[in-house]
C-alpha atoms as a PDB file:
ATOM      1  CA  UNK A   1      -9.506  46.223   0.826  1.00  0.00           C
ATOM      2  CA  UNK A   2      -9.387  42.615  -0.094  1.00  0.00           C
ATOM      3  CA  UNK A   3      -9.239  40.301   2.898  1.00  0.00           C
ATOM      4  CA  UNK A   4      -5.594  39.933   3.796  1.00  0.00           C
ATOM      5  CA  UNK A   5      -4.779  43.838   3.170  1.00  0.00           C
ATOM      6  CA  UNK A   6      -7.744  44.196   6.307  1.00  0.00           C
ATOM      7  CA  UNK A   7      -5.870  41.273   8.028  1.00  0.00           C
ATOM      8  CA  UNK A   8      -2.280  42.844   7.670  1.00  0.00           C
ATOM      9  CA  UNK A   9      -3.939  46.603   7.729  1.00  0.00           C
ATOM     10  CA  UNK A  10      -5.449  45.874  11.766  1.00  0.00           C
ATOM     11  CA  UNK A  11      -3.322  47.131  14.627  1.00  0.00           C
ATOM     12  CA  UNK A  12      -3.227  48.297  17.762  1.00  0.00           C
ATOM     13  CA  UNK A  13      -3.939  51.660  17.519  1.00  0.00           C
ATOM     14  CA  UNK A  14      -3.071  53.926  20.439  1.00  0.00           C
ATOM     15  CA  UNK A  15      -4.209  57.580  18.836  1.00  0.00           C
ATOM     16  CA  UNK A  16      -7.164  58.510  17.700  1.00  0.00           C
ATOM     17  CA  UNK A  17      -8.704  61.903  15.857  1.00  0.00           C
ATOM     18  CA  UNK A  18     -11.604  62.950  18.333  1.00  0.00           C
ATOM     19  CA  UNK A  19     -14.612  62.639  15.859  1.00  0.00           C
ATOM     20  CA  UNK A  20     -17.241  60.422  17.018  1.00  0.00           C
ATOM     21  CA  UNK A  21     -18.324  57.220  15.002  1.00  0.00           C
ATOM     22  CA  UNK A  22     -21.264  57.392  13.949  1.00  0.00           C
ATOM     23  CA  UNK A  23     -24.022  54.702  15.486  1.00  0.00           C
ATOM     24  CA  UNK A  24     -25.069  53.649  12.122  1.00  0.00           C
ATOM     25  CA  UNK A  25     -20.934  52.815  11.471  1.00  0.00           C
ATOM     26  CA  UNK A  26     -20.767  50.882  14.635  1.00  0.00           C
ATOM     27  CA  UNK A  27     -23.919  49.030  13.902  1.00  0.00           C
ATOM     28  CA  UNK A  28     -22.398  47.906  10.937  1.00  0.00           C
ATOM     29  CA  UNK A  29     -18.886  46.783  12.381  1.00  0.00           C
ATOM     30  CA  UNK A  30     -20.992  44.963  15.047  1.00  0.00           C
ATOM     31  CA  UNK A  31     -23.520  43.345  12.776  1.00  0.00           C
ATOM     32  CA  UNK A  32     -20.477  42.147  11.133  1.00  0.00           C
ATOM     33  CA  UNK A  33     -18.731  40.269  14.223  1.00  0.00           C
ATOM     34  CA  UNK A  34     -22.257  38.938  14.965  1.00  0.00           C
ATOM     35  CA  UNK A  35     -21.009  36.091  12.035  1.00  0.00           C
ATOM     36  CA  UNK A  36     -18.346  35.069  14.055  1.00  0.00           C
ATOM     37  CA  UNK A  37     -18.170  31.277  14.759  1.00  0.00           C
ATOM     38  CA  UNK A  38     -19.575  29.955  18.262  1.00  0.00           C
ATOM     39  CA  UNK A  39     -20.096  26.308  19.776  1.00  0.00           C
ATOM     40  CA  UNK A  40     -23.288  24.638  19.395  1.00  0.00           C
ATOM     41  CA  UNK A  41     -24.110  28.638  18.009  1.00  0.00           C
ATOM     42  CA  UNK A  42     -24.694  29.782  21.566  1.00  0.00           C
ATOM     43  CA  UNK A  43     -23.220  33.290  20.780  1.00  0.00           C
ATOM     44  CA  UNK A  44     -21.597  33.806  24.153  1.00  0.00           C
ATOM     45  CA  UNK A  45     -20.938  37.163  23.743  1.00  0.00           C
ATOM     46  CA  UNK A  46     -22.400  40.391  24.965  1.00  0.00           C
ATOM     47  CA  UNK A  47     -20.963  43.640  24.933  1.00  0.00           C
ATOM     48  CA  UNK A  48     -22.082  47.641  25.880  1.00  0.00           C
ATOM     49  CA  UNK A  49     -20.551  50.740  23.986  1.00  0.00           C
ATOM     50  CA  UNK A  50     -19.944  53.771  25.687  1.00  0.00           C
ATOM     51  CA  UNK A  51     -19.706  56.850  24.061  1.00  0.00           C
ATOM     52  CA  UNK A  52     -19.882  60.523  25.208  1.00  0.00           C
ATOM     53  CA  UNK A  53     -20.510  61.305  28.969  1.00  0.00           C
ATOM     54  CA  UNK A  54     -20.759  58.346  29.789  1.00  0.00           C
ATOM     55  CA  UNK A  55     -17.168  57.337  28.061  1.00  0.00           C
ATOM     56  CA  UNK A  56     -15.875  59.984  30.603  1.00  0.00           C
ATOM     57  CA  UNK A  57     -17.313  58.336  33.339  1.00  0.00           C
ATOM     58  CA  UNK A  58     -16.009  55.574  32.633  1.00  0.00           C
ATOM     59  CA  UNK A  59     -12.465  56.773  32.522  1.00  0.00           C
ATOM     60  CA  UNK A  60     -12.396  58.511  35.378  1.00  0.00           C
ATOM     61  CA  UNK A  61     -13.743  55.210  37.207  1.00  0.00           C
ATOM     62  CA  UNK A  62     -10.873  53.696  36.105  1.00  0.00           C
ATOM     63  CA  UNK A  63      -7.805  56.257  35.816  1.00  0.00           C
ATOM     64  CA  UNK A  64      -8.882  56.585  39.711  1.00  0.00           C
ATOM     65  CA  UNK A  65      -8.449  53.417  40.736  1.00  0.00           C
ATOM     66  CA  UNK A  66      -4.948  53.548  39.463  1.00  0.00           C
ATOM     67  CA  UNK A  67      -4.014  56.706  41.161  1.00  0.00           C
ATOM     68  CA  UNK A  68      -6.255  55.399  44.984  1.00  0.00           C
ATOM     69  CA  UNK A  69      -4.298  52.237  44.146  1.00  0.00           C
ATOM     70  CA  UNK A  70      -7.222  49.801  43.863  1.00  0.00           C
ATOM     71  CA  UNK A  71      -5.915  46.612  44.544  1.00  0.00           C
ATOM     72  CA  UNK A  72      -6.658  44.748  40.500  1.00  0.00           C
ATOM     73  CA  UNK A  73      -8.940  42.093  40.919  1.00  0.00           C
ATOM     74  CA  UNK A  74      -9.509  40.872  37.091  1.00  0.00           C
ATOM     75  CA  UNK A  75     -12.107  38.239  36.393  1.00  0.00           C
ATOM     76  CA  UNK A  76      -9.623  36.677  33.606  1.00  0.00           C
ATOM     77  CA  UNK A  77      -6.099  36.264  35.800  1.00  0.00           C
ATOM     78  CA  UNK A  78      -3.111  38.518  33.982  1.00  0.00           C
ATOM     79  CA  UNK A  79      -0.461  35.640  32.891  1.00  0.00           C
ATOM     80  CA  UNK A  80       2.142  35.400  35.288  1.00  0.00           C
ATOM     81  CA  UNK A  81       4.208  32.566  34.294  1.00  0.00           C
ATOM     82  CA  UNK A  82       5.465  33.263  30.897  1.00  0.00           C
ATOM     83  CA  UNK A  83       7.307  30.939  28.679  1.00  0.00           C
ATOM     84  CA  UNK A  84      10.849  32.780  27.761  1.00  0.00           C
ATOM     85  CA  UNK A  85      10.294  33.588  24.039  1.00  0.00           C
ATOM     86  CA  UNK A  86       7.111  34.893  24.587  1.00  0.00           C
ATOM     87  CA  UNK A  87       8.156  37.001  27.440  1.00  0.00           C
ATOM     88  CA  UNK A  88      10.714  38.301  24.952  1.00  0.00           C
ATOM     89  CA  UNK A  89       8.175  39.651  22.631  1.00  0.00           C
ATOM     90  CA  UNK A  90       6.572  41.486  25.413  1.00  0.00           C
ATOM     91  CA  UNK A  91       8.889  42.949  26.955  1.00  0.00           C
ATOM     92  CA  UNK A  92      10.255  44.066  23.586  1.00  0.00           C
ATOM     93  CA  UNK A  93       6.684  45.392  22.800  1.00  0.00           C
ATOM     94  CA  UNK A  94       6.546  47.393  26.356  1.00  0.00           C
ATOM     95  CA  UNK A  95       9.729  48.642  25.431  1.00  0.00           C
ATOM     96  CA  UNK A  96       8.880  50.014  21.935  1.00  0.00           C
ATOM     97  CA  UNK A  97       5.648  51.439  23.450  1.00  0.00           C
ATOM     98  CA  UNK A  98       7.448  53.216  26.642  1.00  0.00           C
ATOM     99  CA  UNK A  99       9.175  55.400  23.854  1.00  0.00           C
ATOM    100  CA  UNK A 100       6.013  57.324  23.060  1.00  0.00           C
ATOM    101  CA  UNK A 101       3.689  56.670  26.026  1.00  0.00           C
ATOM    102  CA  UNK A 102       3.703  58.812  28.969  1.00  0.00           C
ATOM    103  CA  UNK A 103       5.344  57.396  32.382  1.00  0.00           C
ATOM    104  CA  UNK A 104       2.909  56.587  35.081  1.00  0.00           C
ATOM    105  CA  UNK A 105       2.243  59.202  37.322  1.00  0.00           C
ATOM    106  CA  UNK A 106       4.180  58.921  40.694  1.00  0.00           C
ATOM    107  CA  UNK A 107       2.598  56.241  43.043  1.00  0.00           C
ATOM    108  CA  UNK A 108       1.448  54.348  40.053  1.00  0.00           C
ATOM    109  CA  UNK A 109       2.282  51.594  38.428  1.00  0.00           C
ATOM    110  CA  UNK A 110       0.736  52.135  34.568  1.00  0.00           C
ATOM    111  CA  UNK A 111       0.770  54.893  32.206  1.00  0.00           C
ATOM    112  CA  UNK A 112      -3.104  56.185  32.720  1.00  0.00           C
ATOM    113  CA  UNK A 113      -3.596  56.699  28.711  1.00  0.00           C
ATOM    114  CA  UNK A 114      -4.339  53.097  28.849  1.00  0.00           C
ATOM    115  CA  UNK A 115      -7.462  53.742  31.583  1.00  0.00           C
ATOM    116  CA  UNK A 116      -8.954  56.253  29.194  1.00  0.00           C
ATOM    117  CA  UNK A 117      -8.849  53.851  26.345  1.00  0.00           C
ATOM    118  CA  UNK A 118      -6.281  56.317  24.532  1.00  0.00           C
ATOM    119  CA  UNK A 119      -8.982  58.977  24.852  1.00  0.00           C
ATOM    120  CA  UNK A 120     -10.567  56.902  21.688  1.00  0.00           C
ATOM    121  CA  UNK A 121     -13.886  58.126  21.425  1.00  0.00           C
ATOM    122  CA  UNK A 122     -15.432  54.978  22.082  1.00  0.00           C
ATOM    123  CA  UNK A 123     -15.354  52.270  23.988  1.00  0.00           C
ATOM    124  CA  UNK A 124     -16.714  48.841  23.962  1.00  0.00           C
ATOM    125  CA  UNK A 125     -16.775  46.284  27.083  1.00  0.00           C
ATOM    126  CA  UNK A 126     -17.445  42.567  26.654  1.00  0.00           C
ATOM    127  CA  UNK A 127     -18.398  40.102  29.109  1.00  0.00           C
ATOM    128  CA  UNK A 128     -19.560  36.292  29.191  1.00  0.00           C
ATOM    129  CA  UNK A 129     -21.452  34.045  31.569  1.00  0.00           C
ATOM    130  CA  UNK A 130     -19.473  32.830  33.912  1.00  0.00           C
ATOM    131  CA  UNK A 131     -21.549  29.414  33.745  1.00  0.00           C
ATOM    132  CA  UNK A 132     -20.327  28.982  30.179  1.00  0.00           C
ATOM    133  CA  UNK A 133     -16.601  28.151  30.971  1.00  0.00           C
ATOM    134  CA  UNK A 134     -13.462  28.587  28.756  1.00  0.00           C
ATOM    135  CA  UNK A 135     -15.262  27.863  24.836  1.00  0.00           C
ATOM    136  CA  UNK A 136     -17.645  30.957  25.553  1.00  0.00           C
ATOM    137  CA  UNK A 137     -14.249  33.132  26.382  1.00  0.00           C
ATOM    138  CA  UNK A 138     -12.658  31.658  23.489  1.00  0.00           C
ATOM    139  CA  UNK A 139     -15.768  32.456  21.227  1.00  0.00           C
ATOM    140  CA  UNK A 140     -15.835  35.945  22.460  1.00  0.00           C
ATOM    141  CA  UNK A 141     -12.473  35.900  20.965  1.00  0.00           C
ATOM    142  CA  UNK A 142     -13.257  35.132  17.830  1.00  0.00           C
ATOM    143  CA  UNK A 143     -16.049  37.495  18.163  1.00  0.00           C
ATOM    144  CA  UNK A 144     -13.458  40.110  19.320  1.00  0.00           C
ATOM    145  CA  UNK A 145     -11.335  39.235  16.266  1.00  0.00           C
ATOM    146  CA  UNK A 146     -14.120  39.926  14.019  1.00  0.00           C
ATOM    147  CA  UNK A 147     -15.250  43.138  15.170  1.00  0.00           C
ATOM    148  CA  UNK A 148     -11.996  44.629  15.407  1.00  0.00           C
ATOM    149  CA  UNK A 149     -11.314  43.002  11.423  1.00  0.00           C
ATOM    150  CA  UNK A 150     -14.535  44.714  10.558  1.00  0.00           C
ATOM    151  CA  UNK A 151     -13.829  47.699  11.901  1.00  0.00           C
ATOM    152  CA  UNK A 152     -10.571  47.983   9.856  1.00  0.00           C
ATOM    153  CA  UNK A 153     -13.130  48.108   7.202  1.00  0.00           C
ATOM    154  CA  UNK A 154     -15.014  51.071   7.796  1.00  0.00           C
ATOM    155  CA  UNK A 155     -11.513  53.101   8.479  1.00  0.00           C
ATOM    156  CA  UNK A 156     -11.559  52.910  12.201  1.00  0.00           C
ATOM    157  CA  UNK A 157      -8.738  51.323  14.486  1.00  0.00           C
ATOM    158  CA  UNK A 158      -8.938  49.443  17.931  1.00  0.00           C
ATOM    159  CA  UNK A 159      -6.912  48.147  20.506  1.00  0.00           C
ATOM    160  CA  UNK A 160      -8.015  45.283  22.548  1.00  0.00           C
ATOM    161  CA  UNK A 161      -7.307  46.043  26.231  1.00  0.00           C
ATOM    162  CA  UNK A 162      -6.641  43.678  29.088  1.00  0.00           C
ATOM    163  CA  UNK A 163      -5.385  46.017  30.981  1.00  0.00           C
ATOM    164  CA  UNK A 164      -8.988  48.117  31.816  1.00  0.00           C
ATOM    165  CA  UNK A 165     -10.179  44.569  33.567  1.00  0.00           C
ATOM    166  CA  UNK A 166      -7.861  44.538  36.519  1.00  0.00           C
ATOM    167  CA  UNK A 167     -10.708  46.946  37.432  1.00  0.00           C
ATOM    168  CA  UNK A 168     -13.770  44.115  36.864  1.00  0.00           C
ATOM    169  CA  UNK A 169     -15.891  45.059  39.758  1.00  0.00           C
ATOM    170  CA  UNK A 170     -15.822  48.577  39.117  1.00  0.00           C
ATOM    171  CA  UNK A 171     -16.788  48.184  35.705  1.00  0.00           C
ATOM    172  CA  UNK A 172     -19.439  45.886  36.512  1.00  0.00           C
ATOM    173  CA  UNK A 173     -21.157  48.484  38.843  1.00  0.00           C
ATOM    174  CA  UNK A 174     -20.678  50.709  36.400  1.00  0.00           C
ATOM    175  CA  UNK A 175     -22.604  48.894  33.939  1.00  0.00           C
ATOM    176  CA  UNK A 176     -25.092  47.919  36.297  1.00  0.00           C
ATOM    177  CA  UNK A 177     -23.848  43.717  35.419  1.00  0.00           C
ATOM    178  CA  UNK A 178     -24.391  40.897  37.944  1.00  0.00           C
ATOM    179  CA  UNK A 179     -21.725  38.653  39.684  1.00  0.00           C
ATOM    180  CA  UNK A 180     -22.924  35.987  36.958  1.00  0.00           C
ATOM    181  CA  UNK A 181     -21.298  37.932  34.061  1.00  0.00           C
ATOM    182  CA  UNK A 182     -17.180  38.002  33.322  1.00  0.00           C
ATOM    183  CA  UNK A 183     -15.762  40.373  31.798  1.00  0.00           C
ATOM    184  CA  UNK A 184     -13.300  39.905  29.157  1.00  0.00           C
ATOM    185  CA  UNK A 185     -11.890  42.502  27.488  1.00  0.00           C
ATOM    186  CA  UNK A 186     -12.162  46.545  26.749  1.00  0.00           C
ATOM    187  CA  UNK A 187     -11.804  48.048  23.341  1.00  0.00           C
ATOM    188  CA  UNK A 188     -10.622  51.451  21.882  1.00  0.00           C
ATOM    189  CA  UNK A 189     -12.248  52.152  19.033  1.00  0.00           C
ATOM    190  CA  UNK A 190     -12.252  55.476  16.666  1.00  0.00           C
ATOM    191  CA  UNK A 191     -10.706  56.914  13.679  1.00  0.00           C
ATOM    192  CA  UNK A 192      -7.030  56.567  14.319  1.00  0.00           C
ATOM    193  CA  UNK A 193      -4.535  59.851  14.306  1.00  0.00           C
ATOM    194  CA  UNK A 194      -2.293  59.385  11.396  1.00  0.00           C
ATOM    195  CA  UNK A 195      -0.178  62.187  12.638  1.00  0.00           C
ATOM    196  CA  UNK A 196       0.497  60.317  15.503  1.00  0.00           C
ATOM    197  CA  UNK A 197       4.072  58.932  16.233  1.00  0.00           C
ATOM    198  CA  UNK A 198       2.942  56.217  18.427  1.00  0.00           C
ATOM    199  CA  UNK A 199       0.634  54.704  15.488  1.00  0.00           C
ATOM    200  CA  UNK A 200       3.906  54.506  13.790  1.00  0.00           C
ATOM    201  CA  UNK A 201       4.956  51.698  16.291  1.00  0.00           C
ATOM    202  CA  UNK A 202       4.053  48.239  14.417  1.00  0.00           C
ATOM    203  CA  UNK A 203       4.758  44.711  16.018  1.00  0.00           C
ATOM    204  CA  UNK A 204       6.571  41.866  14.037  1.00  0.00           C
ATOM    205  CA  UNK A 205       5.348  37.936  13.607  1.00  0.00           C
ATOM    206  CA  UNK A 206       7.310  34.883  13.384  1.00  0.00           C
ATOM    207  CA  UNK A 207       7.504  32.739  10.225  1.00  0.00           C
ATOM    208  CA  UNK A 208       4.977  29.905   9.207  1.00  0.00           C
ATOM    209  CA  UNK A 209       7.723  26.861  10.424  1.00  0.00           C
ATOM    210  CA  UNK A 210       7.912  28.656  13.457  1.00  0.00           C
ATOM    211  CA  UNK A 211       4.411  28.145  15.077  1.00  0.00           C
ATOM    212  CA  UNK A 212       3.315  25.270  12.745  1.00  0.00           C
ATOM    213  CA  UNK A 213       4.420  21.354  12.790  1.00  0.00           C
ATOM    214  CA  UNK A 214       4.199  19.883   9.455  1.00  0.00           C
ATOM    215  CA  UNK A 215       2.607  16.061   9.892  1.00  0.00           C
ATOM    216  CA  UNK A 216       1.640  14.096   6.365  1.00  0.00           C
ATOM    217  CA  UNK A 217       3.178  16.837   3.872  1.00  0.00           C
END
């Protein structure tokens, strides 16, 4: 793929085949992101992947706090006041995806798929300093960008998860992190399922005039 069929070709994908990635692949996809622009080249980011048994554990860690009813406790806040067009495109994504996605489980308040990263066979966790302030999280999103670009490229699919950090402290005992680090974001990441009817569920974009003021042309 050329660059903007990998730009255009990366999706949220929310299916995956249940073939493990190799570690050599994810080495690659990793060493990739590790280009990724930074201030000052600090590289902010850090990240673990979790694989296997210890994947497991990890989703049952978290698809438990949903059904005990943990009380979320995210180190990045979950956007509350939303501007109205942007709202629109969520809600219309939620809606599209509560087609295909199981309803949460009685007493619950999100389908648990999401907690079990989509039972992708991987996935990766990435965290910050605290000390570093906003430009480290926005670096890690470049980072994040990156990897999940590069990952296109060796035929696997991801889907960037917020939603797995309203559960910060658990995942931080779980991978044995101090108070000092914040964690960001979880990824799925695998081979996607091509079979699979919600991979068929693609988001639109706006137009070039609509995000972009014109000054001097």
């Amino acid at each position: 793929m050329d660059f903007v069929e990998v730009v255009k070709a990366r999706m949220s994908v929310r299916a995956y085949k249940p073939d493990p990635v190799p570690r050599e692949v994810l080495e690659r996809v990793i060493d990739t992101a590790l280009w990724s622009p930074s201030g000052s080249n600090t590289q902010p980011w850090e990240l673990a992947v979790v694989t296997g048994d210890k994947k497991e554990e990890l989703d049952s860690i978290l698809v438990d706090c949903i059904r005990k009813g943990v009380k979320p406790d995210p180190d990045v806040p979950i956007p509350q006041d939303i501007p109205e067009k942007m709202l629109a495109r969520r809600n219309e994504v939620h809606a599209k995806l509560g087609e295909y996605l199981a309803p949460p489980e009685p007493g619950t308040s999100y389908p648990l798929e999401m907690f079990r990263f989509f039972d992708a066979p991987v996935a990766v966790m990435v965290w910050v300093e605290r000390s570093m302030g906003d430009y480290s999280t926005f670096d890690a999103g470049l980072f994040v960008q990156t990897l999940m670009l590069s990952a296109v490229n060796e035929g696997l699919g991801t889907c960037a998860e917020r939603s797995v950090i309203l559960f910060s402290n658990q995942i931080r005992e779980f991978l044995e992190l101090p108070e000092s680090k914040k964690l960001l974001l979880g990824l799925a990441l695998g081979y996607p399922d091509p079979d699979a009817p919600i991979n068929s569920a693609r988001t639109d974009r706006g137009t070039v005039d609509e995000f972009t003021a014109w000054l001097g042309l």
